[in-house]
N, C-alpha and C. Protein backbone atom coordinates (compact mmCIF):
# COMPACT_ATOMS: atom_id res chain seq x y z
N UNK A 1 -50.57 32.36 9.65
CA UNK A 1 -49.34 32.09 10.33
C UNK A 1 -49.36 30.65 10.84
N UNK A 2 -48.23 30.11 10.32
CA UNK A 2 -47.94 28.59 11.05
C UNK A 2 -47.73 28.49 12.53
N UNK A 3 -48.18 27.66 13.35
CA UNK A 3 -47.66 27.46 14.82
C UNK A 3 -46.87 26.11 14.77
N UNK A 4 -45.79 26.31 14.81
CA UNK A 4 -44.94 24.53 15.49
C UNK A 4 -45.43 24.05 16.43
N UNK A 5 -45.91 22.89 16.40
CA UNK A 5 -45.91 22.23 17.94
C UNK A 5 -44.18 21.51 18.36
N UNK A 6 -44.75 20.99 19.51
CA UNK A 6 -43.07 20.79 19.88
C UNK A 6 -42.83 18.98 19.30
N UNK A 7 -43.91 18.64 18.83
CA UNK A 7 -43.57 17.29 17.57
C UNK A 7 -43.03 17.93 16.24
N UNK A 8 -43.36 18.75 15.69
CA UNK A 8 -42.93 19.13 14.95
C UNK A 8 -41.31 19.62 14.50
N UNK A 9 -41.03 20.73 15.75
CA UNK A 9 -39.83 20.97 15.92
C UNK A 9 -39.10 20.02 16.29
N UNK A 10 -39.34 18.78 17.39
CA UNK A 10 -38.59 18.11 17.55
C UNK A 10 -38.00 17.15 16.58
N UNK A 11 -38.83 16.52 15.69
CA UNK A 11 -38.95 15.89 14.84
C UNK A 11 -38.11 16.63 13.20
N UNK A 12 -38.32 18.12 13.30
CA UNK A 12 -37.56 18.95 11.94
C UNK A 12 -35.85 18.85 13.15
N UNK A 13 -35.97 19.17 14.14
CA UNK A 13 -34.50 19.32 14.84
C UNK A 13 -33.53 17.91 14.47
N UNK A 14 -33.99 17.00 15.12
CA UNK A 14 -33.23 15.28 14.51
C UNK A 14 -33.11 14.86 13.13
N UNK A 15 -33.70 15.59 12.18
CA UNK A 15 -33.56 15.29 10.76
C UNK A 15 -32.39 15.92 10.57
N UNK A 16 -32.92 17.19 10.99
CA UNK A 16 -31.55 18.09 10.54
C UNK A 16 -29.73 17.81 11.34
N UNK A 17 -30.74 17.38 12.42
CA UNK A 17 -28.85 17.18 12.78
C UNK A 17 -28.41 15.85 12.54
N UNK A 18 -29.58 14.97 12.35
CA UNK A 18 -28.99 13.68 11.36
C UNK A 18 -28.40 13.98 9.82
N UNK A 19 -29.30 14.66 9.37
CA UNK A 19 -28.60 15.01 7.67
C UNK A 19 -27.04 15.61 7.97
N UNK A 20 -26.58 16.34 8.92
CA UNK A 20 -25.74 17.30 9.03
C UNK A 20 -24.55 15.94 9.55
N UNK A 21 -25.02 14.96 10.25
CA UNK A 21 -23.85 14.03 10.45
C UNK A 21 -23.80 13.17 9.59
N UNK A 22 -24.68 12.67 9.14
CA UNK A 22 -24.29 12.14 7.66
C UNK A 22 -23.26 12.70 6.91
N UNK A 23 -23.88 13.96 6.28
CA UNK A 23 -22.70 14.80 5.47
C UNK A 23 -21.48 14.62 5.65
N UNK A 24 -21.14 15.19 7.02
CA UNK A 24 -19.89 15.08 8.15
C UNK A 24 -19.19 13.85 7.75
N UNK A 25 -19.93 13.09 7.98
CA UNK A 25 -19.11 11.63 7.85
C UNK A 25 -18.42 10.99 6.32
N UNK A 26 -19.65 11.40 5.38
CA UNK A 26 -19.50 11.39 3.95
C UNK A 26 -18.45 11.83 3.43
N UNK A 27 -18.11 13.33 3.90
CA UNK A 27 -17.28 13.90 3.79
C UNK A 27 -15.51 14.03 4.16
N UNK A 28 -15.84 13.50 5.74
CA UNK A 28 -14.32 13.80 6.11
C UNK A 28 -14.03 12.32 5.59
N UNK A 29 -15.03 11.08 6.27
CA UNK A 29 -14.26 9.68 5.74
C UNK A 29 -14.40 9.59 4.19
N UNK A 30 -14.98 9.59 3.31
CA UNK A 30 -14.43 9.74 1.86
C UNK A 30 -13.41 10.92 1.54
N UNK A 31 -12.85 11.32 2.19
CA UNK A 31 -11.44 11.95 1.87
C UNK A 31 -10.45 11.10 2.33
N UNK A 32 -10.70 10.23 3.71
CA UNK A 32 -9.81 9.28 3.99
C UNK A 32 -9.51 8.22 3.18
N UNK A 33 -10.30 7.40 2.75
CA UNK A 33 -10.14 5.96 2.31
C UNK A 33 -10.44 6.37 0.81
N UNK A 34 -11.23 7.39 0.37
CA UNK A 34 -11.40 7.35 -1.18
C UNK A 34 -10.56 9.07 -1.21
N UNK A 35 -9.92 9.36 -1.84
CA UNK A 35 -9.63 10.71 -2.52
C UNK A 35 -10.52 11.72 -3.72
N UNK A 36 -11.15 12.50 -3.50
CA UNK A 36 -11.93 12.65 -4.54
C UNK A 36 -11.22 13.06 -6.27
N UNK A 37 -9.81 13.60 -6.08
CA UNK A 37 -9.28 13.51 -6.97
C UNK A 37 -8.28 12.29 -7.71
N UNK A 38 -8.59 12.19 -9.24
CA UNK A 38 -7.91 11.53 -9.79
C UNK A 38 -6.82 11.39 -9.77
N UNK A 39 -6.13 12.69 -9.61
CA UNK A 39 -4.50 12.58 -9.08
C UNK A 39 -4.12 12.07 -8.09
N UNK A 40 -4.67 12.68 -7.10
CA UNK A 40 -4.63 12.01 -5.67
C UNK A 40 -4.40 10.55 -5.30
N UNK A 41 -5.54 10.01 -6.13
CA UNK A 41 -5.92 8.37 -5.80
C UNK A 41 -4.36 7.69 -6.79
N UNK A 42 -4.10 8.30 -7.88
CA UNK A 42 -2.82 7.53 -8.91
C UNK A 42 -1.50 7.57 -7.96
N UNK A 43 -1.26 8.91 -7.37
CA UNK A 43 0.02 9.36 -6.50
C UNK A 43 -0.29 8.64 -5.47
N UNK A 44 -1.76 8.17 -4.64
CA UNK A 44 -0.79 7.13 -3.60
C UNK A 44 -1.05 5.75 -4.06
N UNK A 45 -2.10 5.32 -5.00
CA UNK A 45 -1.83 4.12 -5.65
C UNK A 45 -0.42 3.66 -6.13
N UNK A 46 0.35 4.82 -6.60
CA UNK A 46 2.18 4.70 -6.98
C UNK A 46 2.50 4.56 -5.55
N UNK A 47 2.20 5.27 -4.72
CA UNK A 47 2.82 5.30 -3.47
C UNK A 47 3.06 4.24 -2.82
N UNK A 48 1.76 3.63 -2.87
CA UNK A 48 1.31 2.48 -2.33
C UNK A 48 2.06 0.56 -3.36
N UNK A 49 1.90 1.24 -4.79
CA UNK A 49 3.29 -0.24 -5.00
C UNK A 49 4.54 0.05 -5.21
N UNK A 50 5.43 1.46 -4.85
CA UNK A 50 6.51 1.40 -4.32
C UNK A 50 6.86 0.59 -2.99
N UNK A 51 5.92 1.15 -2.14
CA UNK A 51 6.10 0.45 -0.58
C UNK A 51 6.17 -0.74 -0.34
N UNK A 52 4.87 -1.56 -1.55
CA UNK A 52 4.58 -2.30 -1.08
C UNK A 52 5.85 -3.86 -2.06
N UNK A 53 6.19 -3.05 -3.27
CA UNK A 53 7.66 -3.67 -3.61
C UNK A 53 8.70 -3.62 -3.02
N UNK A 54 9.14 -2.53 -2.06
CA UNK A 54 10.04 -2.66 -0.93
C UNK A 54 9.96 -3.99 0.24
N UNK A 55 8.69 -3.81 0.58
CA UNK A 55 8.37 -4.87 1.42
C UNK A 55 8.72 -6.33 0.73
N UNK A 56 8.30 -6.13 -0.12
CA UNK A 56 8.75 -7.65 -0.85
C UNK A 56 10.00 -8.29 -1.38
N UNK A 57 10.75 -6.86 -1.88
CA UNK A 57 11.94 -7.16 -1.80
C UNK A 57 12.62 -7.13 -0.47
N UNK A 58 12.20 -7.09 0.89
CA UNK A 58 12.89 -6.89 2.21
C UNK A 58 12.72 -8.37 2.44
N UNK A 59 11.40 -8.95 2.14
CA UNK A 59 10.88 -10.55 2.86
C UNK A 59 11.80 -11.28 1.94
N UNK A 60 11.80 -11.62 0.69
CA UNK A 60 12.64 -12.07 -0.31
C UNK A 60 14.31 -12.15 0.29
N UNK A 61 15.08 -11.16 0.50
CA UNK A 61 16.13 -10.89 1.13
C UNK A 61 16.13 -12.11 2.39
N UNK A 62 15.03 -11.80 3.08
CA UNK A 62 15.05 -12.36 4.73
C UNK A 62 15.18 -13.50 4.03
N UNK A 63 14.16 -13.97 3.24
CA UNK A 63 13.88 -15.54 3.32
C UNK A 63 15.08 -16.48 2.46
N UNK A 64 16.08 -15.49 1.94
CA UNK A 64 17.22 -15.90 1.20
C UNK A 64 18.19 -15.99 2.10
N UNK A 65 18.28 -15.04 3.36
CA UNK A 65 19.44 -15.21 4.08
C UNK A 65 19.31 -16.47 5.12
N UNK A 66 18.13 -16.78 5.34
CA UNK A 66 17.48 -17.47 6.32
C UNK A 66 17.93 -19.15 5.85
N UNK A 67 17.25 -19.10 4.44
CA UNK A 67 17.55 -20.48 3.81
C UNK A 67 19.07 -20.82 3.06
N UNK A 68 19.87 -19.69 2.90
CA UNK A 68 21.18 -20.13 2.27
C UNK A 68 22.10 -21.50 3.65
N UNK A 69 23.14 -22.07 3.12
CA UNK A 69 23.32 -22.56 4.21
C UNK A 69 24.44 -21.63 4.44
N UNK A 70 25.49 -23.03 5.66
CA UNK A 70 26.69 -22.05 6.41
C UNK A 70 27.59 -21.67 5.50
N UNK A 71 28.19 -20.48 5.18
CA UNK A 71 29.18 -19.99 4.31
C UNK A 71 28.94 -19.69 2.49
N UNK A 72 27.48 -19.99 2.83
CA UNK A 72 26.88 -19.97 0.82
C UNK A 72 26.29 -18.80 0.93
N UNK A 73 26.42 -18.18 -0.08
CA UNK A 73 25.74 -16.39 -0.70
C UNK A 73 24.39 -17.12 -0.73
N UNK A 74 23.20 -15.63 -0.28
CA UNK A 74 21.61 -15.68 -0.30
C UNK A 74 21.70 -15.99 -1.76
N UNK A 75 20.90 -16.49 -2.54
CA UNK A 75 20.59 -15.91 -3.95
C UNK A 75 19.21 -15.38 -4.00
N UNK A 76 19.11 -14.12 -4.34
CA UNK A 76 17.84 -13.43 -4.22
C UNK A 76 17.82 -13.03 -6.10
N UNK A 77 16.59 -12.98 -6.55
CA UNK A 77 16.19 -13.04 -7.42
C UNK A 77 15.22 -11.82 -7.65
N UNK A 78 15.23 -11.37 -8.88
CA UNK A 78 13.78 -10.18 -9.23
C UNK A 78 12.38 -11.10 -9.53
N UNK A 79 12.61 -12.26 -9.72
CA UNK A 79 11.97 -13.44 -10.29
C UNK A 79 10.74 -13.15 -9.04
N UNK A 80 11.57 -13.55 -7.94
CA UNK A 80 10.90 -13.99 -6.63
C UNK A 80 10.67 -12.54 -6.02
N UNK A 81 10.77 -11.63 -6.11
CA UNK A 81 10.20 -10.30 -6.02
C UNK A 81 9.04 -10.22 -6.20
N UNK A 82 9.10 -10.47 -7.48
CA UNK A 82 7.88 -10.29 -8.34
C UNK A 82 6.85 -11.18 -8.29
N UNK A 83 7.41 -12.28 -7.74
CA UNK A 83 6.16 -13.38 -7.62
C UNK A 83 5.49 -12.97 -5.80
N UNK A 84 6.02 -12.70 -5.10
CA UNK A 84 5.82 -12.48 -3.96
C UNK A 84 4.59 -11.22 -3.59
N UNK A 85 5.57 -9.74 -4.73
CA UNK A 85 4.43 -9.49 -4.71
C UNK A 85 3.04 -9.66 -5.42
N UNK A 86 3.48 -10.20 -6.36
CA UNK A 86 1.76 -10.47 -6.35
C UNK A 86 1.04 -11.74 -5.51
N UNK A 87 1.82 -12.54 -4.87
CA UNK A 87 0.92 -13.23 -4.39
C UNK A 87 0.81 -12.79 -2.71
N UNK A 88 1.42 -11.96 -2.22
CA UNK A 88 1.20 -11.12 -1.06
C UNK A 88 0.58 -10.06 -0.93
N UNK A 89 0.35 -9.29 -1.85
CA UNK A 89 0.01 -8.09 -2.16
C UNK A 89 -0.96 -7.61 -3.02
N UNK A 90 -1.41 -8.95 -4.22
CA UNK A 90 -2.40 -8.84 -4.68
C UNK A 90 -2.22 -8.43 -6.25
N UNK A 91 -1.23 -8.29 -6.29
CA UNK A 91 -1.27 -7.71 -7.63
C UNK A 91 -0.90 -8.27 -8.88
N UNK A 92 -1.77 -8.30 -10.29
CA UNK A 92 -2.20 -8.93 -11.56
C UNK A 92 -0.78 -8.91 -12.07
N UNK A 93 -0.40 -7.98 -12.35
CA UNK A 93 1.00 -7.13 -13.26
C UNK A 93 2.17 -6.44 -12.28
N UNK A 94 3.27 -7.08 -12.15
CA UNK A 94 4.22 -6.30 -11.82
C UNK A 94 5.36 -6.33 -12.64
N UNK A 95 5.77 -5.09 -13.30
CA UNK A 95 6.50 -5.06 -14.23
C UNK A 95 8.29 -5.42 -13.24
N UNK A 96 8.60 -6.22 -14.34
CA UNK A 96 10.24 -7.08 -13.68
C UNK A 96 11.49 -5.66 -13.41
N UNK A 97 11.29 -4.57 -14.39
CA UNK A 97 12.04 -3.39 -13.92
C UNK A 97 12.01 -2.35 -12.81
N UNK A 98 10.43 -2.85 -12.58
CA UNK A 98 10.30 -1.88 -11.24
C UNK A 98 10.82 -2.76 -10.03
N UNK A 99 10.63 -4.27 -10.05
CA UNK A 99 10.90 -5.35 -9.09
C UNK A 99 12.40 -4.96 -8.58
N UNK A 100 13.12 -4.71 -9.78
CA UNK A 100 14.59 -4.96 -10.20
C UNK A 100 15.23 -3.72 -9.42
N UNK A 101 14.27 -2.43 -9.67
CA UNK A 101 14.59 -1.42 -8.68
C UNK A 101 14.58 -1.32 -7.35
N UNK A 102 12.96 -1.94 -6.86
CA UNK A 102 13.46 -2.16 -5.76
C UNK A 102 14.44 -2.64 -4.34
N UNK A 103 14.12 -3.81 -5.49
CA UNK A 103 15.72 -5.36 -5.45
C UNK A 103 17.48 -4.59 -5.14
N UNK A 104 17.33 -3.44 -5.93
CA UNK A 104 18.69 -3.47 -5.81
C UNK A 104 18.57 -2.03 -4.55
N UNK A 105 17.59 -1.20 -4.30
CA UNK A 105 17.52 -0.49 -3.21
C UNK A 105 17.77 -1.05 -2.12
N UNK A 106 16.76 -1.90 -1.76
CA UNK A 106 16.99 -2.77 -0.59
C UNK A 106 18.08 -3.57 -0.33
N UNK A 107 18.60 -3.65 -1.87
CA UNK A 107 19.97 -4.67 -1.41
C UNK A 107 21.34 -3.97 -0.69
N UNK A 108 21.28 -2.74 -1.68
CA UNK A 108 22.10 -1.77 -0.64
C UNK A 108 21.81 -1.29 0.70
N UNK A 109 20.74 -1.02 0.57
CA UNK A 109 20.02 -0.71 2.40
C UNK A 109 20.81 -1.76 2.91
N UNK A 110 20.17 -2.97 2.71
CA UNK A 110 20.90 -4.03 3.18
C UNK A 110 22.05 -4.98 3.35
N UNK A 111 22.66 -3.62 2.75
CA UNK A 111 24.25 -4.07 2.64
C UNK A 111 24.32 -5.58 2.62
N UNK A 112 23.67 -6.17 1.38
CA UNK A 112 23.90 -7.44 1.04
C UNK A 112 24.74 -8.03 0.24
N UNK A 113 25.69 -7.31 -0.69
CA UNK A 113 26.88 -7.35 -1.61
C UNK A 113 27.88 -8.31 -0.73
N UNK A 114 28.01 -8.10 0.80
CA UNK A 114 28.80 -8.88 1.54
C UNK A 114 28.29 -10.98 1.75
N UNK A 115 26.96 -10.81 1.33
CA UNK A 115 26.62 -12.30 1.82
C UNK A 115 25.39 -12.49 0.86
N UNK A 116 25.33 -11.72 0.14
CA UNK A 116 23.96 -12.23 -1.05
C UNK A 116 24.41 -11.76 -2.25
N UNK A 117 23.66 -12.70 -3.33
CA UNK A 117 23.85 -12.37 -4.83
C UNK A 117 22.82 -12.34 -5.40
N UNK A 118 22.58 -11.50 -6.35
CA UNK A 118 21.16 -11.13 -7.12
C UNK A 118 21.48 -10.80 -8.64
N UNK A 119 20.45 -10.93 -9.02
CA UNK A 119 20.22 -10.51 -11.01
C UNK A 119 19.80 -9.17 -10.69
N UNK A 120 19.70 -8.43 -9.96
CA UNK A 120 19.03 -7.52 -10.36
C UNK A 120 19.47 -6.11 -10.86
N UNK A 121 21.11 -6.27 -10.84
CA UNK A 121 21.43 -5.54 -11.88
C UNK A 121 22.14 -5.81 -13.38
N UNK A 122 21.59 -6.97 -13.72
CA UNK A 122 21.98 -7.34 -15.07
C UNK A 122 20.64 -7.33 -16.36
């Protein structure tokens, strides 16, 4: 028969409840920041450059109404959408039809038909 001393136990007790927070952590934060499924990670990767083409078509808008002068239409562009986001946002490839969608969402949000003009439905 084995006897524990209390080095022993103490020493098997802190492993174990270290391994057990490790796990813990492994676990709940790689569900946060990484998804373990492939679907998962594509649906908010989409998620994530819808939003983040909204945003760009919102700054684009601003920075058109901002710079037009007194009594001249914004001219907002899919051009400058698209360049914005990738150089704000990071991204290699943004296809000009998805730009173009956003462009014209936001333009209605933004009831801009009254004081801005855009390509982005031609």
């Amino acid at each position: 028969m084995m006897l524990w001393t209390h080095d022993a136990l103490g020493g098997a007790l802190v492993f174990l409840l270290g391994a057990g927070l490790i796990t813990a952590g492994v676990v709940w934060k790689g569900r946060a920041v990484r998804p373990f499924a492939a679907s998962r990670a594509r649906s908010v990767a989409q998620r994530e450059y819808a939003r983040d083409l909204q945003r760009a078509a919102d700054h684009v808008i601003a920075l058109a109404r901002q710079s037009a002068g007194e009594g001249e239409p914004a001219i907002v562009t899919v051009e400058a959408v698209v360049r914005t986001t990738q150089e704000r946002y990071g991204y290699a490839g943004v296809e000009r039809r998805h730009a173009a969608a956003a462009l014209r969402r936001r333009f209605e949000h933004w009831r801009c038909a009254v004081d801005c003009v855009t390509d982005a439905y031609g």
